[in-house]
C-alpha atoms as a PDB file:
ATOM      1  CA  UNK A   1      98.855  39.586  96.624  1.00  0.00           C
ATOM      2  CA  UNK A   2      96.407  39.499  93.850  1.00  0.00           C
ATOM      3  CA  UNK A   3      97.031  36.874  91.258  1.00  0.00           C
ATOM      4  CA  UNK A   4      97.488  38.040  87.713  1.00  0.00           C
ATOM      5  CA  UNK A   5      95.954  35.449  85.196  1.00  0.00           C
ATOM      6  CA  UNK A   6      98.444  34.940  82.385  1.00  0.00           C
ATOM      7  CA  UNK A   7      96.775  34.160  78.709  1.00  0.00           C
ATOM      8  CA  UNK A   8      99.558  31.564  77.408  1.00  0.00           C
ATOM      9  CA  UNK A   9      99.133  33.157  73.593  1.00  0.00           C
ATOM     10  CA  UNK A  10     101.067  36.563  75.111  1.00  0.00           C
ATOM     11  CA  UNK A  11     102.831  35.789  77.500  1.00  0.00           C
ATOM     12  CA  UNK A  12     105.853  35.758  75.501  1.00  0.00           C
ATOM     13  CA  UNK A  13     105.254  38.985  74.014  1.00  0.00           C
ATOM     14  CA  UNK A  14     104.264  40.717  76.919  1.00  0.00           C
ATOM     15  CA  UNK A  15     106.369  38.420  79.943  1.00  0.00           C
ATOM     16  CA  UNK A  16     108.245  41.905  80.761  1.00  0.00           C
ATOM     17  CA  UNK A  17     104.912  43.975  81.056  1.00  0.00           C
ATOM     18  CA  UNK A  18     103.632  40.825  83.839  1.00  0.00           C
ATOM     19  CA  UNK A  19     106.900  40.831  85.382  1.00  0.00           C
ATOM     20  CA  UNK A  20     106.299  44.618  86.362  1.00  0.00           C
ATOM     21  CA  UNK A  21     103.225  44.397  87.603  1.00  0.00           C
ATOM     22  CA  UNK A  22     103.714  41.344  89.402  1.00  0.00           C
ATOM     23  CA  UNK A  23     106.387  43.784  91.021  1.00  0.00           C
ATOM     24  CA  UNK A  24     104.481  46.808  91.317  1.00  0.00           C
ATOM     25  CA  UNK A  25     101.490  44.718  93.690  1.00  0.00           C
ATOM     26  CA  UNK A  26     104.439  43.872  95.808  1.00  0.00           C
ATOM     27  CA  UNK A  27     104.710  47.592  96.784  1.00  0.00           C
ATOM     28  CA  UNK A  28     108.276  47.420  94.390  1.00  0.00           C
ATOM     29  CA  UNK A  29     109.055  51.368  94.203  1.00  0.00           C
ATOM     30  CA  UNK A  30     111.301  50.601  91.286  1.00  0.00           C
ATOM     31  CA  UNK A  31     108.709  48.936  89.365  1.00  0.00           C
ATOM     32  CA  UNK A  32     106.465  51.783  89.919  1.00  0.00           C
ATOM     33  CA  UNK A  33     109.125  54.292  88.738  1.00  0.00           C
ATOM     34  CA  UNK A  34     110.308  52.116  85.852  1.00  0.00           C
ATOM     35  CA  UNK A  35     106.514  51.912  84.892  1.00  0.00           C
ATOM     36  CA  UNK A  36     106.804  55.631  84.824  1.00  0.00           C
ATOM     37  CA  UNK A  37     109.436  56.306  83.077  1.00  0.00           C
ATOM     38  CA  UNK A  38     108.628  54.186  80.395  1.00  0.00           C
ATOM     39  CA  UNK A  39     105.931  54.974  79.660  1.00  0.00           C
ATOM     40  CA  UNK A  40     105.325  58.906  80.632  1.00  0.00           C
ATOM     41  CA  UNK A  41     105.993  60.142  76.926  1.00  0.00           C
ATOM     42  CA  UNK A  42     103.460  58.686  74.994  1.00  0.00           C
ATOM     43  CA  UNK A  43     100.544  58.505  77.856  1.00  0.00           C
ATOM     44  CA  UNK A  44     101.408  62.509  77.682  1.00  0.00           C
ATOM     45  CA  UNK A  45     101.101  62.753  74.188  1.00  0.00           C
ATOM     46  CA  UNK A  46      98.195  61.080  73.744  1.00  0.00           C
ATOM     47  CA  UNK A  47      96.619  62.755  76.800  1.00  0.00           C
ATOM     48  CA  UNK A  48      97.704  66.222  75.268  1.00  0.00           C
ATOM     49  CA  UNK A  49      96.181  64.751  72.333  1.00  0.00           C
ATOM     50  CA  UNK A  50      92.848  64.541  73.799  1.00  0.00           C
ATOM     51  CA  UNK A  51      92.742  68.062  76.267  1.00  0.00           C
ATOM     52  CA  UNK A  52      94.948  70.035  73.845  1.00  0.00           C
ATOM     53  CA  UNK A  53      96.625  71.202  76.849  1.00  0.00           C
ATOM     54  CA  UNK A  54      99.506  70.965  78.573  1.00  0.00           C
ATOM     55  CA  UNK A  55      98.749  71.481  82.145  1.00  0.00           C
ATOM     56  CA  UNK A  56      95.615  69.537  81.672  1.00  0.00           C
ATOM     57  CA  UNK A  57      97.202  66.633  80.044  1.00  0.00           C
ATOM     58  CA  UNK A  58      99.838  66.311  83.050  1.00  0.00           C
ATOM     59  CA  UNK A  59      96.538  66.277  85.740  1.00  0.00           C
ATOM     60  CA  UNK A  60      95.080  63.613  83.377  1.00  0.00           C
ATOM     61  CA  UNK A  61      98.422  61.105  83.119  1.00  0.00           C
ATOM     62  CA  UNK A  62      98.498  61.715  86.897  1.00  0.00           C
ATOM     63  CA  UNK A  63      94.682  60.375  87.637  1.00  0.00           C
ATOM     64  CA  UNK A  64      95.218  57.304  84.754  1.00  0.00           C
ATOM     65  CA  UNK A  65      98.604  56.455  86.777  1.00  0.00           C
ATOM     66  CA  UNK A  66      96.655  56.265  90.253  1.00  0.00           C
ATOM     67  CA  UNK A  67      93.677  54.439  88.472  1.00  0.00           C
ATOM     68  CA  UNK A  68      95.999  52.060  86.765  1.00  0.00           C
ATOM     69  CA  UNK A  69      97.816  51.554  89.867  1.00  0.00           C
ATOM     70  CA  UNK A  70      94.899  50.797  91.785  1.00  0.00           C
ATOM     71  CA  UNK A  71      93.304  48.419  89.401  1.00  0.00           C
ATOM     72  CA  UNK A  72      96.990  46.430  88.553  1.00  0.00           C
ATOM     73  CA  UNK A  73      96.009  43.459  89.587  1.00  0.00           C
ATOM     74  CA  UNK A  74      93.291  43.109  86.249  1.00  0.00           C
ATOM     75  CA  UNK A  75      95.906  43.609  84.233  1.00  0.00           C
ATOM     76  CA  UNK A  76      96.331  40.048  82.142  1.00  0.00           C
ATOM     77  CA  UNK A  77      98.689  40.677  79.522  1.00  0.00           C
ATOM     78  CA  UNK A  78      96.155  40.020  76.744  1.00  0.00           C
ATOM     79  CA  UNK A  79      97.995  43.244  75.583  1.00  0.00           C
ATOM     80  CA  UNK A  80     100.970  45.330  76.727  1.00  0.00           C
ATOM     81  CA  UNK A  81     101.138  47.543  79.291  1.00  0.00           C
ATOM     82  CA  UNK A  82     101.821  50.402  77.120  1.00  0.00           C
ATOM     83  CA  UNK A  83      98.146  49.465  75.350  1.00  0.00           C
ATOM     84  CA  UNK A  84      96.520  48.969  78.696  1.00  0.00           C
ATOM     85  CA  UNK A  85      97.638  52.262  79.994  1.00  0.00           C
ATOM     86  CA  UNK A  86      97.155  54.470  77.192  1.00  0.00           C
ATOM     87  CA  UNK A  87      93.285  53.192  77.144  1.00  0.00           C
ATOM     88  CA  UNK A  88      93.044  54.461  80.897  1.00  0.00           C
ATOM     89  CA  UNK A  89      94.554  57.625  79.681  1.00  0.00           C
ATOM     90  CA  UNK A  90      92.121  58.004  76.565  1.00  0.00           C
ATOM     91  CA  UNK A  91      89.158  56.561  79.168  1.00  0.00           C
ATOM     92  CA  UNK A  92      90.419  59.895  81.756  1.00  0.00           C
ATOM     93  CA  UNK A  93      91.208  62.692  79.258  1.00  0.00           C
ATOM     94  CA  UNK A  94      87.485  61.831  77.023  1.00  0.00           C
ATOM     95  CA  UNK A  95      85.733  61.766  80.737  1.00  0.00           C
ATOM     96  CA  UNK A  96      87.571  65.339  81.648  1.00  0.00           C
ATOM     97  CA  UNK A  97      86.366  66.739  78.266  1.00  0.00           C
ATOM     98  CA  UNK A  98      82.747  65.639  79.331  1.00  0.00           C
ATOM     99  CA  UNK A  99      82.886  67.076  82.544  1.00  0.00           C
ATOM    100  CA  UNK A 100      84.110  70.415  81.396  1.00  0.00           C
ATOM    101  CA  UNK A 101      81.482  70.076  78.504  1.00  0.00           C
ATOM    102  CA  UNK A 102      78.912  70.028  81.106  1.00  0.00           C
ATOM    103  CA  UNK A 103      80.285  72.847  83.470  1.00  0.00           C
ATOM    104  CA  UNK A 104      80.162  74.591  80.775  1.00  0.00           C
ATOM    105  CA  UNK A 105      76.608  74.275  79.816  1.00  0.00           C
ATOM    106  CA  UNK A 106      75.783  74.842  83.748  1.00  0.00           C
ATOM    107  CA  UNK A 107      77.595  77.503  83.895  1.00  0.00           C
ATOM    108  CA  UNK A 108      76.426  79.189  80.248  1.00  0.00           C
ATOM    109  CA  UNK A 109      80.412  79.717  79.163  1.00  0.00           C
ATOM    110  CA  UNK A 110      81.968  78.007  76.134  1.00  0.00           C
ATOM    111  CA  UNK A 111      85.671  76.654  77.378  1.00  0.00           C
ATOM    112  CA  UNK A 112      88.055  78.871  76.115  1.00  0.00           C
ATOM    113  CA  UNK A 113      90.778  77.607  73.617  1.00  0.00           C
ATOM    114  CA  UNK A 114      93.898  76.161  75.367  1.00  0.00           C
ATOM    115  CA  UNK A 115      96.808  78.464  75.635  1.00  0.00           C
ATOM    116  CA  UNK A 116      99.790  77.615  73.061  1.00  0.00           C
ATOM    117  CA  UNK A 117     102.691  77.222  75.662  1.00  0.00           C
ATOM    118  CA  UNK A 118     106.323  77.174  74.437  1.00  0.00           C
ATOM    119  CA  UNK A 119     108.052  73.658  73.442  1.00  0.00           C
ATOM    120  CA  UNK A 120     111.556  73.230  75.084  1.00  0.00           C
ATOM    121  CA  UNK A 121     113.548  73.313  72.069  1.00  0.00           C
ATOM    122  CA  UNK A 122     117.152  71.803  71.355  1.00  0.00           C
ATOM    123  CA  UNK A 123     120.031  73.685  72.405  1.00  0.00           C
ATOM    124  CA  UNK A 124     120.617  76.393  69.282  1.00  0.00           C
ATOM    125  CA  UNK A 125     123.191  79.055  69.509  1.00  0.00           C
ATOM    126  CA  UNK A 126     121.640  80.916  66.575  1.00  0.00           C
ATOM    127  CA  UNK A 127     118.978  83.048  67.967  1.00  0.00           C
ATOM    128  CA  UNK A 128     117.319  83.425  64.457  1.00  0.00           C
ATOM    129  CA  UNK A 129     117.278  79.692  64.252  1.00  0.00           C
ATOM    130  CA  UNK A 130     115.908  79.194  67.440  1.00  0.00           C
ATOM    131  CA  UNK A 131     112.702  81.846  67.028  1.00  0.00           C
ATOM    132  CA  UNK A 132     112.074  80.003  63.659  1.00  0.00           C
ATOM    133  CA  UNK A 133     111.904  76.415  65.111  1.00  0.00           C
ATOM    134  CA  UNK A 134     110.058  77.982  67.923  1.00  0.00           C
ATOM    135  CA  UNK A 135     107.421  79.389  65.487  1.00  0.00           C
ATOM    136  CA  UNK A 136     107.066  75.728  63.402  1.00  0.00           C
ATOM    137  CA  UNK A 137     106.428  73.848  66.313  1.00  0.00           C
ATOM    138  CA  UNK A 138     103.682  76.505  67.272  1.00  0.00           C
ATOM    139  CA  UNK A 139     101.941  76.087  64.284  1.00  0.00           C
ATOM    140  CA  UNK A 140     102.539  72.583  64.450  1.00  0.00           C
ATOM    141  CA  UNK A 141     100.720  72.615  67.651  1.00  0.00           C
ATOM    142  CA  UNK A 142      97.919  74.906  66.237  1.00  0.00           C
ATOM    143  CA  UNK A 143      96.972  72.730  63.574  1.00  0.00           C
ATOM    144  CA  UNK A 144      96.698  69.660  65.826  1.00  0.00           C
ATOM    145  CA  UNK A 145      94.952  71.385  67.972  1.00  0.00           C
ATOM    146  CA  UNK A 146      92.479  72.478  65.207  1.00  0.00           C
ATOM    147  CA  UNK A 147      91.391  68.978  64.105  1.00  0.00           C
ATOM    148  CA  UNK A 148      88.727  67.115  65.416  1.00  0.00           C
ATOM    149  CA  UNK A 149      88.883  65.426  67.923  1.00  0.00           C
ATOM    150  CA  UNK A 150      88.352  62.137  65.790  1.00  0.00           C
ATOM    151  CA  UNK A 151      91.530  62.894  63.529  1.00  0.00           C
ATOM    152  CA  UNK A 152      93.240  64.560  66.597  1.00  0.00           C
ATOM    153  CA  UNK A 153      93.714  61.175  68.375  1.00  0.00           C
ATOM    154  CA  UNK A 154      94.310  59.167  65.386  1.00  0.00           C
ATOM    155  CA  UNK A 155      97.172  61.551  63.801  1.00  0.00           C
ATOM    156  CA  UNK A 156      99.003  62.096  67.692  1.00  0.00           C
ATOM    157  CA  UNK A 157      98.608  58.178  68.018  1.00  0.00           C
ATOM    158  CA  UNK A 158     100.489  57.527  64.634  1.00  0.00           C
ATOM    159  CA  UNK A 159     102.606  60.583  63.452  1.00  0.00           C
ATOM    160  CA  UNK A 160     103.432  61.772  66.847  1.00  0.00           C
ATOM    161  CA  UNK A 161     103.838  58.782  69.063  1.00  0.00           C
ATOM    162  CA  UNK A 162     104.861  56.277  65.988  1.00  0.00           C
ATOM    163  CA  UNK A 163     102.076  53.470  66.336  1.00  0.00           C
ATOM    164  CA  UNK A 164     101.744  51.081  64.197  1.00  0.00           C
ATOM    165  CA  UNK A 165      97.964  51.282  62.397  1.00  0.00           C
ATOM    166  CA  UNK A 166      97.153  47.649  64.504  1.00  0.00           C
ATOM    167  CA  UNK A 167      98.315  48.947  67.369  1.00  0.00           C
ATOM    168  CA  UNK A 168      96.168  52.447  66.806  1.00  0.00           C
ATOM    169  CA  UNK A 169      93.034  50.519  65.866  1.00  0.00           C
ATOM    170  CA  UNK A 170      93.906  48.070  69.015  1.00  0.00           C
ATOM    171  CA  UNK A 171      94.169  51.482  71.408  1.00  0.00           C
ATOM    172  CA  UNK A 172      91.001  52.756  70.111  1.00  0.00           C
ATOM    173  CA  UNK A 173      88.837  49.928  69.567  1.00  0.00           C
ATOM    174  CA  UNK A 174      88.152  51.251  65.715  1.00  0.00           C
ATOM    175  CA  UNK A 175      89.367  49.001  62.144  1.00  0.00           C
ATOM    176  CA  UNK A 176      92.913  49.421  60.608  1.00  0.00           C
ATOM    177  CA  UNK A 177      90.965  51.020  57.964  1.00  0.00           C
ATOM    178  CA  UNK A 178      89.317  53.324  59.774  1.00  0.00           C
ATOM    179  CA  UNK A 179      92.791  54.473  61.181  1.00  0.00           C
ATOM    180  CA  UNK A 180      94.240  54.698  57.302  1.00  0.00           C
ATOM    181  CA  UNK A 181      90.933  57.331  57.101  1.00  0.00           C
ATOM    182  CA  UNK A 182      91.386  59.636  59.244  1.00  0.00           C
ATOM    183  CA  UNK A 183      95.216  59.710  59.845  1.00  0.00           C
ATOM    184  CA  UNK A 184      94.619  60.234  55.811  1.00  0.00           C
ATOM    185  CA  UNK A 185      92.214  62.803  56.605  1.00  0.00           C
ATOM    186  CA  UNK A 186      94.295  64.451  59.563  1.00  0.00           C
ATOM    187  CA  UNK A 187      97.042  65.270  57.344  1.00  0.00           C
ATOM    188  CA  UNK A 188      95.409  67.292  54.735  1.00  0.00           C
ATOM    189  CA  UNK A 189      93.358  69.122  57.263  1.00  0.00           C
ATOM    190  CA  UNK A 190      97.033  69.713  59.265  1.00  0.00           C
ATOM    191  CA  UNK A 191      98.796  70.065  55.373  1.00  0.00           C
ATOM    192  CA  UNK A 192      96.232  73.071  54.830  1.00  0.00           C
ATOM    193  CA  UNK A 193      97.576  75.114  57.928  1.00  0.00           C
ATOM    194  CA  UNK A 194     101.153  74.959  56.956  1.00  0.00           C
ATOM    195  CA  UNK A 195     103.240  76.583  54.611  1.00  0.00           C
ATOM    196  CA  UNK A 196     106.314  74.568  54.073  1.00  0.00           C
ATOM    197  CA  UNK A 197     107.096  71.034  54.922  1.00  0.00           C
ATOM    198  CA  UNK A 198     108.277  70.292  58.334  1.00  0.00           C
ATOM    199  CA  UNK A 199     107.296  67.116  58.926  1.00  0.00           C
ATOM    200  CA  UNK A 200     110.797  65.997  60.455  1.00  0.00           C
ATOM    201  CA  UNK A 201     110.371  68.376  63.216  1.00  0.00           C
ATOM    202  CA  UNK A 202     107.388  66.413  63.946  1.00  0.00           C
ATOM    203  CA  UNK A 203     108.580  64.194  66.242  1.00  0.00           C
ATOM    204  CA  UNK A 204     109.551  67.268  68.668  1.00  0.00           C
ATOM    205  CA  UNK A 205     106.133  68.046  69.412  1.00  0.00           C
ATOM    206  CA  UNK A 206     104.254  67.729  72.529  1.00  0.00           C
ATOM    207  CA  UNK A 207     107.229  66.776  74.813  1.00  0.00           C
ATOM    208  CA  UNK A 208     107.898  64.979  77.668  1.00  0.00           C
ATOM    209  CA  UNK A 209     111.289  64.952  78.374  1.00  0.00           C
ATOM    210  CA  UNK A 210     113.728  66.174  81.485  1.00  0.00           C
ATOM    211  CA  UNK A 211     112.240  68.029  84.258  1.00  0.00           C
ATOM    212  CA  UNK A 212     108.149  67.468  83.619  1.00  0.00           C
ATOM    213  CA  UNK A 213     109.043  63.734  83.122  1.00  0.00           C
ATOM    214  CA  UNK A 214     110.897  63.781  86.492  1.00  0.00           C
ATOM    215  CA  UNK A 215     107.947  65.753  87.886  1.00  0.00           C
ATOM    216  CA  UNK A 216     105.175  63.738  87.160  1.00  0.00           C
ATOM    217  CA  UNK A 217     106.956  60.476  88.302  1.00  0.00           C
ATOM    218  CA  UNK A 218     107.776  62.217  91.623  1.00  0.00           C
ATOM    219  CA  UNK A 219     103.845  63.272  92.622  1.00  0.00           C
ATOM    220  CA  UNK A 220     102.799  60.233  91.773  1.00  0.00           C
ATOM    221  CA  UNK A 221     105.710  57.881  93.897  1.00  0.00           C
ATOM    222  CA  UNK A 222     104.422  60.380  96.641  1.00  0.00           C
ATOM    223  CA  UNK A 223     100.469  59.623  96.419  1.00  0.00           C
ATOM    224  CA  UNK A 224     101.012  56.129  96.471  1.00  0.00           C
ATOM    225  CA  UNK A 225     103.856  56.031  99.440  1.00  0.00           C
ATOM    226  CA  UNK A 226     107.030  56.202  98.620  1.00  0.00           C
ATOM    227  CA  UNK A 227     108.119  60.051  98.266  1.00  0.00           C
ATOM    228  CA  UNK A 228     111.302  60.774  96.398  1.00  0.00           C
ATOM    229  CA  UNK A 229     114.536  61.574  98.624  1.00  0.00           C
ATOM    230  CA  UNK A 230     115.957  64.860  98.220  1.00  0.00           C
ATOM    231  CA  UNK A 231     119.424  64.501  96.588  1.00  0.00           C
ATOM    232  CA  UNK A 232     121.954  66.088  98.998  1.00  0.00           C
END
């Protein structure tokens, strides 16, 4: 087994994050699926950040898990695993985008805008509360999808997923200020596209919950060897 080289200034922080992998180059298949399940909502988000699609952004979690995976063994703890991954995930959605970018050109099309697909919403017995929430979080989704991508990251990374400003400068190599910017920035461009205030329904975007979540983790445990027993 590979031997992970611990840095002694965060290894206290991160001891849990080593543990796992430490695990995970064992062939552990619950480290891989507590790996997953950790951490499949927010390397969604951000990838659905990035691709402004939902499909898309499950193919793109799906590659950064196998390249994470295969690569675990350079994975120091100099930050946590949560960082580490979502980097992979930024590094895969931003190298998708530049593939497509050049199809494109080959190919003399422009990509088409990605298709708003439903949220799952809360369970609602009022139908006319139900179409209303369903209609915020679409236009919710429309105006993130509108920004650049610049401010797209930035406001997913802090609004959406909850980081901290350090730890969005830290995930995309930029200054705290430069977060304060264009998170600043992001939400009057976003403000501009809606009508009322709904930021507490905010944190209902993009998710990643139940049946997608169980998904995901069960195509990857498969491509890497240990496929998921039917439950009788």
């Amino acid at each position: 087994m590979p031997a992970i080289s611990i840095n002694k200034s965060t290894v206290s922080d991160h001891s849990g994050d080593l543990d796992l992998a430490r695990r995970a180059l064992t062939r552990d298949a619950d480290a891989f699926r507590t790996i997953m399940q950790t951490h499949n909502l927010r390397l969604y988000r951000i990838a659905r950040g990035v691709v402004r699609n939902d499909g898309e952004a499950e193919d793109v979690v799906q590659e950064a898990y196998l390249n994470a995976f295969a690569h675990l063994d350079t994975f120091r703890g100099d930050a946590s695993l949560a960082t580490w991954l979502s980097r992979i995930v930024i590094n895969e959605a931003r190298g998708r985008l530049r593939r497509q970018q050049r199809a494109s050109v080959v190919a003399a099309t422009f990509v088409r805008d990605a298709q708003i697909i439903q949220f799952p919403l809360s369970k609602n017995d009022n139908p006319e509360q139900a179409m209303a929430q369903r209609q915020i979080l679409q236009l919710i989704e429309r105006a993130i999808d509108k920004l650049p991508n610049l401010y797209r990251i930035v406001f997913v990374a802090r609004v959406i997923e909850g980081l901290s400003i350090e730890e969005t400068a830290n995930l995309l190599a930029i200054r705290p200020e430069t977060v304060k910017t264009r998170l600043h920035r992001a939400r009057h461009l976003v403000r501009q596209q809606l009508d009322a205030q709904i930021g507490p329904v905010l944190l209902d975007a993009f998710p990643f919950a139940g049946r997608r979540c169980e998904r995901l983790t069960a195509t990857i445990m498969e491509r890497i060897g240990f496929p998921e027993q039917p439950v009788a």
